[in-house]
C-alpha atoms as a PDB file:
ATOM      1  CA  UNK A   1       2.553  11.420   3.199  1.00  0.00           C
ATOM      2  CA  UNK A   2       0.027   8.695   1.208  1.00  0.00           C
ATOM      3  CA  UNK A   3      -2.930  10.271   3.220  1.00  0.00           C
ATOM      4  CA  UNK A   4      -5.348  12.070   0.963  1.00  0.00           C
ATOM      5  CA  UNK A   5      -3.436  11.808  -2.205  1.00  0.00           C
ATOM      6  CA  UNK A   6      -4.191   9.971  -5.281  1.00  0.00           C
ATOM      7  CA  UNK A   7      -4.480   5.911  -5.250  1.00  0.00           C
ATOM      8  CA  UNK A   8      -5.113   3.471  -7.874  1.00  0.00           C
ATOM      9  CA  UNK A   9      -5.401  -0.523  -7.456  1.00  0.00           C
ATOM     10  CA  UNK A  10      -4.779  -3.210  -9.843  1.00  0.00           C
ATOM     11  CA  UNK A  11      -8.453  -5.070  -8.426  1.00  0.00           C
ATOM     12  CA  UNK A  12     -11.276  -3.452  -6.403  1.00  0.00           C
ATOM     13  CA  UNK A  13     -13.683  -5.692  -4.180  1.00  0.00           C
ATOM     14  CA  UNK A  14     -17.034  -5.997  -6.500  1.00  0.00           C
ATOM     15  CA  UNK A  15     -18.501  -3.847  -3.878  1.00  0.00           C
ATOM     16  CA  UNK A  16     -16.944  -0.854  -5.921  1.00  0.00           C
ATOM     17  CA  UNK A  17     -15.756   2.502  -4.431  1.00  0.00           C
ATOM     18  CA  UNK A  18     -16.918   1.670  -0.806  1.00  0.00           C
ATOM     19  CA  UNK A  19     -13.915  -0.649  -0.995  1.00  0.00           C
ATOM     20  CA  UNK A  20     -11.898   1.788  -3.519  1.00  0.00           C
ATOM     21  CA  UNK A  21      -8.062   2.397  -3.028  1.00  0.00           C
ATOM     22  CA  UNK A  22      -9.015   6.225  -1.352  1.00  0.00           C
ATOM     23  CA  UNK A  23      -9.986   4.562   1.343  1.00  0.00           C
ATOM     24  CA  UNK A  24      -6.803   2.754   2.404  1.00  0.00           C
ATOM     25  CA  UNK A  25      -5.218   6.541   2.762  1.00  0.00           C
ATOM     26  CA  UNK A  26      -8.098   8.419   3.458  1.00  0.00           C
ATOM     27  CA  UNK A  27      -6.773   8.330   7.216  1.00  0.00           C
ATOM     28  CA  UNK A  28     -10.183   6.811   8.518  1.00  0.00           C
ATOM     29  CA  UNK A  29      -9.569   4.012  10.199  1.00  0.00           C
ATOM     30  CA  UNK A  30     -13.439   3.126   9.704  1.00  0.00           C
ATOM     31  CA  UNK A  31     -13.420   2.199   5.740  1.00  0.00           C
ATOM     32  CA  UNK A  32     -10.763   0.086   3.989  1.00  0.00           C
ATOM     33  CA  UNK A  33      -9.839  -0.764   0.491  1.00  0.00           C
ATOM     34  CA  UNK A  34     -10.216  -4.674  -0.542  1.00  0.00           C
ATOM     35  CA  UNK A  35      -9.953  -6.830  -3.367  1.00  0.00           C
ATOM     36  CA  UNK A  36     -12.520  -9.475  -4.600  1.00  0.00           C
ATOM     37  CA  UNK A  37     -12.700 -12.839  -3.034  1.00  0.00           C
ATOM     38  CA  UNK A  38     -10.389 -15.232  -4.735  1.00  0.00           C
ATOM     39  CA  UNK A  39      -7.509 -12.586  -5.530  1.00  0.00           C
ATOM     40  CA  UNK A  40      -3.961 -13.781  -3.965  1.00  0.00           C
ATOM     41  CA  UNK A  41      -2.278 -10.986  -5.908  1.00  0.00           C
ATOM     42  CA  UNK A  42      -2.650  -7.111  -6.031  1.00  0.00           C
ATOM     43  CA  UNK A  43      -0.981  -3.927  -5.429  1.00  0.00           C
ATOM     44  CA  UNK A  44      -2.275  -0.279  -4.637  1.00  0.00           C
ATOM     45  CA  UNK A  45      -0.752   2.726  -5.927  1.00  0.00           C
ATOM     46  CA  UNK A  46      -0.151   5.986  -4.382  1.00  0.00           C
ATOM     47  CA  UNK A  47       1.254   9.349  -5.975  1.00  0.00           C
ATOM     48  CA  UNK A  48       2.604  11.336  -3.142  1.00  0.00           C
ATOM     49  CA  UNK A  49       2.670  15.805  -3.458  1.00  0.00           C
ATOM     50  CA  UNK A  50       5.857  16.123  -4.578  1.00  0.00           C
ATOM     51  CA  UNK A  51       9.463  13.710  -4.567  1.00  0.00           C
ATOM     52  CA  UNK A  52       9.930  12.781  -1.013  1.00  0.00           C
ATOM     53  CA  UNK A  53      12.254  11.010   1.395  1.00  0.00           C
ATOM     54  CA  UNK A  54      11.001   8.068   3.144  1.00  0.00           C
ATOM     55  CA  UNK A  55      11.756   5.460   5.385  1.00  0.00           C
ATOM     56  CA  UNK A  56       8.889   4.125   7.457  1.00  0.00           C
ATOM     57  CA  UNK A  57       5.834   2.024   6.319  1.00  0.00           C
ATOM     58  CA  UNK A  58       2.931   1.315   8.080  1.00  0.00           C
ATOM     59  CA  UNK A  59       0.141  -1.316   6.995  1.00  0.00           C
ATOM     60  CA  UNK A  60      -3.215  -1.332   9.025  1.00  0.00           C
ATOM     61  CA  UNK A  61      -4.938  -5.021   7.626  1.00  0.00           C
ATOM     62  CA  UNK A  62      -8.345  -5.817   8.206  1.00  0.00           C
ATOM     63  CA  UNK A  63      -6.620  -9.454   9.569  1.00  0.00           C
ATOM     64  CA  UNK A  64      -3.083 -10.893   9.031  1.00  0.00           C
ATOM     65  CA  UNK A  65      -3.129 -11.929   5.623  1.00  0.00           C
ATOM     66  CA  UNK A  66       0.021 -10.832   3.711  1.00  0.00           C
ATOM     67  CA  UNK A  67       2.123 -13.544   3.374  1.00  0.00           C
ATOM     68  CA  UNK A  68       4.844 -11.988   0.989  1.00  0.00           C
ATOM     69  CA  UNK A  69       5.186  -8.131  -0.332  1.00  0.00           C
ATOM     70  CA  UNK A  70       7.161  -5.192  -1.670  1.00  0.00           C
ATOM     71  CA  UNK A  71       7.405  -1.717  -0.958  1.00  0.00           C
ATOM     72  CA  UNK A  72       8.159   0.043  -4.043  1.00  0.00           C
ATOM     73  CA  UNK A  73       8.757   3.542  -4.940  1.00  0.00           C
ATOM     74  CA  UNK A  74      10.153   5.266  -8.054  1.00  0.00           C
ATOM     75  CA  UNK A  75      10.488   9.577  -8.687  1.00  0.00           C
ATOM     76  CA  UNK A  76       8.713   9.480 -12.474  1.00  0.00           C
ATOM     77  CA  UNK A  77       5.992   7.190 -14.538  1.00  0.00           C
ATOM     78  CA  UNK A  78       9.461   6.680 -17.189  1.00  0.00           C
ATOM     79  CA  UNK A  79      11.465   4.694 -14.320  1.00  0.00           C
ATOM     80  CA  UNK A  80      11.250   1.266 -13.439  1.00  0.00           C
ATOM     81  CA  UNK A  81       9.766   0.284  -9.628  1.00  0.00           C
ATOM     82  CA  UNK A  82      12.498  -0.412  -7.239  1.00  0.00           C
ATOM     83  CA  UNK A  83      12.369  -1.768  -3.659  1.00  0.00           C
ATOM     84  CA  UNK A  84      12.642   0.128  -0.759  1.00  0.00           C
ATOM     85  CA  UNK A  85      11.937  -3.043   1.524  1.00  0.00           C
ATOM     86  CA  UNK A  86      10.347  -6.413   1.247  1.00  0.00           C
ATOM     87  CA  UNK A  87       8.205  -8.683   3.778  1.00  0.00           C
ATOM     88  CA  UNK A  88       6.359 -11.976   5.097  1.00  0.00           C
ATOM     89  CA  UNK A  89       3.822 -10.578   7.226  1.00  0.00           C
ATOM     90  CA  UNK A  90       1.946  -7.365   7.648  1.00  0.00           C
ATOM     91  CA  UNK A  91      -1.024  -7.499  10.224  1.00  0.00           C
ATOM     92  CA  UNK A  92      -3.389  -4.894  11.648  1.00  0.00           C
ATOM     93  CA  UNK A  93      -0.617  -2.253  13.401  1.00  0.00           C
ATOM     94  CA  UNK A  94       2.350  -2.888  11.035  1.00  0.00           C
ATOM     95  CA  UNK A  95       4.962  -1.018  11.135  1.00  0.00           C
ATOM     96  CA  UNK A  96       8.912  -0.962   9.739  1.00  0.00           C
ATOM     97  CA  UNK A  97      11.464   1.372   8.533  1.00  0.00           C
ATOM     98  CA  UNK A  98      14.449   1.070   6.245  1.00  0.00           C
ATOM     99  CA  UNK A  99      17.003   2.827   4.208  1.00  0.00           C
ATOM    100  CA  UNK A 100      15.782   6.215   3.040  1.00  0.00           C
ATOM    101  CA  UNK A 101      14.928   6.780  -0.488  1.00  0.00           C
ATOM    102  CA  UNK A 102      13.750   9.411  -2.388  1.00  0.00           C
ATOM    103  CA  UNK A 103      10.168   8.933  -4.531  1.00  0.00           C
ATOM    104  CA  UNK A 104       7.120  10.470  -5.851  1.00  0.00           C
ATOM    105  CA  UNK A 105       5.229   7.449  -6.341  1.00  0.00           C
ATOM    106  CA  UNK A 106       4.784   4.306  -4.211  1.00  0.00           C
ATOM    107  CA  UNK A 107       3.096   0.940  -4.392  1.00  0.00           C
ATOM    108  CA  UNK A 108       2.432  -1.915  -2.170  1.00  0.00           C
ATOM    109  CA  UNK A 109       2.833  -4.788  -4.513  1.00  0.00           C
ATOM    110  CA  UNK A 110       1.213  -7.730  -2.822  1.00  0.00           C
ATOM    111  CA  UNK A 111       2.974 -11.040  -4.337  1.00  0.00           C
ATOM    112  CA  UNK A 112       0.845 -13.264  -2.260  1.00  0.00           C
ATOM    113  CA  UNK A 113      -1.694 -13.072   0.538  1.00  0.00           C
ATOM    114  CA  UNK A 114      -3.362 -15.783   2.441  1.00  0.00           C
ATOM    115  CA  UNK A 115      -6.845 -14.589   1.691  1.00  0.00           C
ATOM    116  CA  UNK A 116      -8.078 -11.568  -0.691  1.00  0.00           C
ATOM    117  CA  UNK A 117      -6.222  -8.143   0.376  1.00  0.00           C
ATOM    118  CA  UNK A 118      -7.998  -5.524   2.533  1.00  0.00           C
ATOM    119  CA  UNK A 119      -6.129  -2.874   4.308  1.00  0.00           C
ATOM    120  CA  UNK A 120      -7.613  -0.402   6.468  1.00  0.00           C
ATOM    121  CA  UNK A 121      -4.478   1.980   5.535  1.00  0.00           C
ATOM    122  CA  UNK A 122      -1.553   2.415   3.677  1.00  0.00           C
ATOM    123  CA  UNK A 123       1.096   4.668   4.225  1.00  0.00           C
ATOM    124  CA  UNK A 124       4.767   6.187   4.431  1.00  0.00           C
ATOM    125  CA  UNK A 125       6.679   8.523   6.343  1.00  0.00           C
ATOM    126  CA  UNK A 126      10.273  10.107   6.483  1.00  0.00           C
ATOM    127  CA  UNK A 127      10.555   8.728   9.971  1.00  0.00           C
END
């Protein structure tokens, strides 16, 4: 559902758009977005087509280097973000599931990382 659709990031690798939030759901498993060097903190942004029910995340990192995060979704810009689910670790073929929700937006909000973020892709599913 996150593939091709809109994505902002609260910090972009220096590098600019080659490391741009597109690419973390551009479904190319070849280009990736990151942040720069010393950021611990970060989160990407996607708005999906229209509200939608999901329950299954998958995170594709470069290496292991989540250490704690949110899933968060909300149906409007007015609302406040709420989490769906919450995590430790990601790595490079993460994937979980949990309660369905309904949203229009979501965001990865990265509350700390072990190095600077960089994730191959981002996304969500209904199942």
């Amino acid at each position: 559902m996150t593939a091709h659709r809109p994505a902002a990031a609260s910090d972009v690798h220096p590098g600019g758009t080659q490391f741009g939030p597109d690419k973390a759901v551009d479904d190319d498993p070849e280009t990736r977005w990151a942040t720069s060097d010393q950021t611990k903190q970060a989160w990407l942004e996607v708005e999906l087509a229209q509200p939608s029910t999901i329950s299954r995340l998958i995170i594709q990192e470069l290496d292991p280097r989540l250490t704690q995060y949110q899933l968060q979704y909300r149906l409007n810009t007015n609302e406040e973000w709420k989490v769906a689910c919450a995590g430790t670790k990601a790595g490079t073929r993460f994937t979980t599931t949990f309660p369905a929700v309904q949203a229009r937006f979501v965001r990865l909000n990265i509350l700390d990382s072990s190095q600077a973020p960089t994730l191959w892709e981002f996304q969500v599913f209904a199942k």
